[in-house]
N, C-alpha and C. Protein backbone atom coordinates (compact mmCIF):
# COMPACT_ATOMS: atom_id res chain seq x y z
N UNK A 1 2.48 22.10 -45.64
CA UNK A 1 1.61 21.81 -46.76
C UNK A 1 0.83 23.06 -47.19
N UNK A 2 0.79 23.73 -46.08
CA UNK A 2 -0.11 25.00 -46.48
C UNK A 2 0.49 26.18 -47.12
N UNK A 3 2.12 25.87 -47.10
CA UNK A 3 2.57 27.17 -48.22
C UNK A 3 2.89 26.62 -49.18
N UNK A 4 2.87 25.61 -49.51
CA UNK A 4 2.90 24.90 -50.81
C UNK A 4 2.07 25.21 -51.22
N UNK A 5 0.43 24.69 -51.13
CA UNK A 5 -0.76 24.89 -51.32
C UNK A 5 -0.86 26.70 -52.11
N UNK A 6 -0.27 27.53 -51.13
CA UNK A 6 -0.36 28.66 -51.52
C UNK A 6 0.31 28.92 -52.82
N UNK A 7 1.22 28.68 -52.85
CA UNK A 7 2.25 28.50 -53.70
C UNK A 7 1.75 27.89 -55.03
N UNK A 8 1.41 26.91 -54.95
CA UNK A 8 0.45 26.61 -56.06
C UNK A 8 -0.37 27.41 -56.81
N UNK A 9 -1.56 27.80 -55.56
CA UNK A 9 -2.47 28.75 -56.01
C UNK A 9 -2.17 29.68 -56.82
N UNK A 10 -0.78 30.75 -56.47
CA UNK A 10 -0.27 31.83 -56.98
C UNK A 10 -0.33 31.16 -58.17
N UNK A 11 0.83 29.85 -58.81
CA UNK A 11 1.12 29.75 -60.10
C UNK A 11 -0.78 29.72 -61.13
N UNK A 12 -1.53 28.95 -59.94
CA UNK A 12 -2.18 28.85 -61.02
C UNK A 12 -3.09 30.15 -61.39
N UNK A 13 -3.07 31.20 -60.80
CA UNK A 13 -3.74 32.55 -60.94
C UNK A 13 -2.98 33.29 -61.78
N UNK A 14 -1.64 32.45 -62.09
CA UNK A 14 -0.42 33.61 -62.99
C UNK A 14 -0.65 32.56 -64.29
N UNK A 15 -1.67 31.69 -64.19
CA UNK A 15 -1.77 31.42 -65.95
C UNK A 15 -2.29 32.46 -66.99
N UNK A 16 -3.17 33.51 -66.08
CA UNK A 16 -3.94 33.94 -66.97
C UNK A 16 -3.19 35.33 -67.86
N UNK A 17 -1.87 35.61 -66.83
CA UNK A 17 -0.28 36.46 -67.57
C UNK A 17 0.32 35.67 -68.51
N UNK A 18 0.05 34.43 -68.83
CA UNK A 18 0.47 33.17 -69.40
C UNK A 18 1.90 32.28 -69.07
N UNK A 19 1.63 32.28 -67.33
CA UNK A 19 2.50 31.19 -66.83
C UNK A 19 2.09 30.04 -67.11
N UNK A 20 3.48 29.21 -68.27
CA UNK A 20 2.90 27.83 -68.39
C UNK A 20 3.59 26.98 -67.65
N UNK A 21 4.19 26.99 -67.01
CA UNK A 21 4.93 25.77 -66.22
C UNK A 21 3.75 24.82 -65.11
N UNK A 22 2.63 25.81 -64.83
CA UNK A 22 1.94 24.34 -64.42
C UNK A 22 1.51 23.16 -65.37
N UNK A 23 1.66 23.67 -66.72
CA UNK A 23 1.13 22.73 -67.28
C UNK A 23 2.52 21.77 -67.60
N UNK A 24 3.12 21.07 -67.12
CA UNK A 24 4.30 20.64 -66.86
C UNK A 24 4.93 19.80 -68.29
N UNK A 25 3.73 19.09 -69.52
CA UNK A 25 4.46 18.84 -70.53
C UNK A 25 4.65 19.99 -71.42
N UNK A 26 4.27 20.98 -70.95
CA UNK A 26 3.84 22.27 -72.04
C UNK A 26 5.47 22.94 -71.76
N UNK A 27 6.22 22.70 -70.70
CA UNK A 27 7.27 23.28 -70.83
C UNK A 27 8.65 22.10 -70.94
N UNK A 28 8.47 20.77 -70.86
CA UNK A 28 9.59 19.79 -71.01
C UNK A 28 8.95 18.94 -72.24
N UNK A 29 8.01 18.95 -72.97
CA UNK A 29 7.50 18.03 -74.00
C UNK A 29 9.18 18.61 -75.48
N UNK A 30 8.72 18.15 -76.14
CA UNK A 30 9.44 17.68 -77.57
C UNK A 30 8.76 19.01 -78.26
N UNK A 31 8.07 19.44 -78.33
CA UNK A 31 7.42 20.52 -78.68
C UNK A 31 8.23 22.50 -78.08
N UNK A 32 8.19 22.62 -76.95
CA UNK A 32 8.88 23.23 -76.21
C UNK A 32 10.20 23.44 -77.23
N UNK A 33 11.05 22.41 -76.88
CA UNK A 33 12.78 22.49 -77.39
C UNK A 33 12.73 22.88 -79.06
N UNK A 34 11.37 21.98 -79.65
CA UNK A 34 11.71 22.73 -81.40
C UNK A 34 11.15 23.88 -81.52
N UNK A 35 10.23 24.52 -80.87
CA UNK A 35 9.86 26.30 -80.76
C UNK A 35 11.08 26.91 -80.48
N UNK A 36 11.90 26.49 -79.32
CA UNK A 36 13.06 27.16 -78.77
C UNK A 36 14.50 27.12 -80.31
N UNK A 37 14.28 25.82 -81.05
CA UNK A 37 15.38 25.47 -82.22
C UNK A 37 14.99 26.30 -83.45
N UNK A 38 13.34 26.40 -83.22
CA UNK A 38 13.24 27.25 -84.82
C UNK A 38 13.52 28.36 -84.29
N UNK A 39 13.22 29.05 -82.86
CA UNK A 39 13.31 30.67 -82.77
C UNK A 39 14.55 30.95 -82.55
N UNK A 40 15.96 29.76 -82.56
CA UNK A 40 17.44 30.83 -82.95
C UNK A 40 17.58 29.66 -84.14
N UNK A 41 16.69 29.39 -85.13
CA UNK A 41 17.44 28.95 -86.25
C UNK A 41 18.19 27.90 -86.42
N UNK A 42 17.70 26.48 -85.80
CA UNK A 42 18.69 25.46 -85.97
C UNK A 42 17.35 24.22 -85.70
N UNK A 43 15.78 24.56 -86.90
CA UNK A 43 14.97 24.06 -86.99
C UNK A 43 15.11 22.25 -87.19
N UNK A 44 16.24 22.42 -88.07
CA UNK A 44 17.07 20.97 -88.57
C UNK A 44 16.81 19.72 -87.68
N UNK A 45 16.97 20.30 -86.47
CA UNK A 45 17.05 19.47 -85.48
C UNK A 45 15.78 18.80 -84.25
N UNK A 46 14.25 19.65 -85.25
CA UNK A 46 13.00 19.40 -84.65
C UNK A 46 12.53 18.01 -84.61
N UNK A 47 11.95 17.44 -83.71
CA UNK A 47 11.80 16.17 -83.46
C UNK A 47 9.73 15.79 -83.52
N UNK A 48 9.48 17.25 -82.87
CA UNK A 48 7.73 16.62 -82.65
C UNK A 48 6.96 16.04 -83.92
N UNK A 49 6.97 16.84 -85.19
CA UNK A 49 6.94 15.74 -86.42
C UNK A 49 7.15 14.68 -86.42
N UNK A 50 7.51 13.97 -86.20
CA UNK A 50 8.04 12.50 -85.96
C UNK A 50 7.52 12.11 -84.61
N UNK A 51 7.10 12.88 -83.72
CA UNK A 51 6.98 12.19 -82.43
C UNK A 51 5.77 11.69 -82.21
N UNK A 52 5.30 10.54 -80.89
CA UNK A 52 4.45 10.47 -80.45
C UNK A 52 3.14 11.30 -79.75
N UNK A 53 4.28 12.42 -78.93
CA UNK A 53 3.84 13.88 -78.58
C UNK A 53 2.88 14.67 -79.60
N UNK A 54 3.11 14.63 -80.59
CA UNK A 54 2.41 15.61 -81.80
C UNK A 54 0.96 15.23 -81.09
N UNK A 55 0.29 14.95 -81.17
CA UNK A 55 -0.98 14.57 -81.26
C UNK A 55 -1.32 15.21 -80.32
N UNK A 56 -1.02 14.96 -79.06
CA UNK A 56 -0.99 14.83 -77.44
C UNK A 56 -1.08 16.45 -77.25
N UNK A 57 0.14 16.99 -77.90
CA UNK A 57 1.09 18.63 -77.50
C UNK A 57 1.28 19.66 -78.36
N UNK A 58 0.83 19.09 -79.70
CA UNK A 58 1.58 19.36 -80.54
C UNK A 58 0.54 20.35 -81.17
């Protein structure tokens, strides 16, 4: 438990380089995938507009 613990710690001291994966919807939300669709161009297919998420993530 205690190198987990550590392990943790690290991620959360590497937010301030701007590791976001602790924030865990910030990297699997609906938001995430249409940043990733507009930045190679296949925006068409963005969903958070429409989503519940917007509010929440968005």
């Amino acid at each position: 438990m205690l190198a987990f613990s550590n392990l943790q710690q690290k991620e959360l001291d590497y937010q301030k380089h701007g590791f976001t994966t602790v924030k865990h919807q910030a990297e699997v939300g609906v938001g995430y995938f249409d940043a990733i669709s507009q930045s190679v161009g296949a925006d068409s297919v963005a969903a958070l507009a429409d989503s519940t998420e917007k509010e929440q993530f968005g």
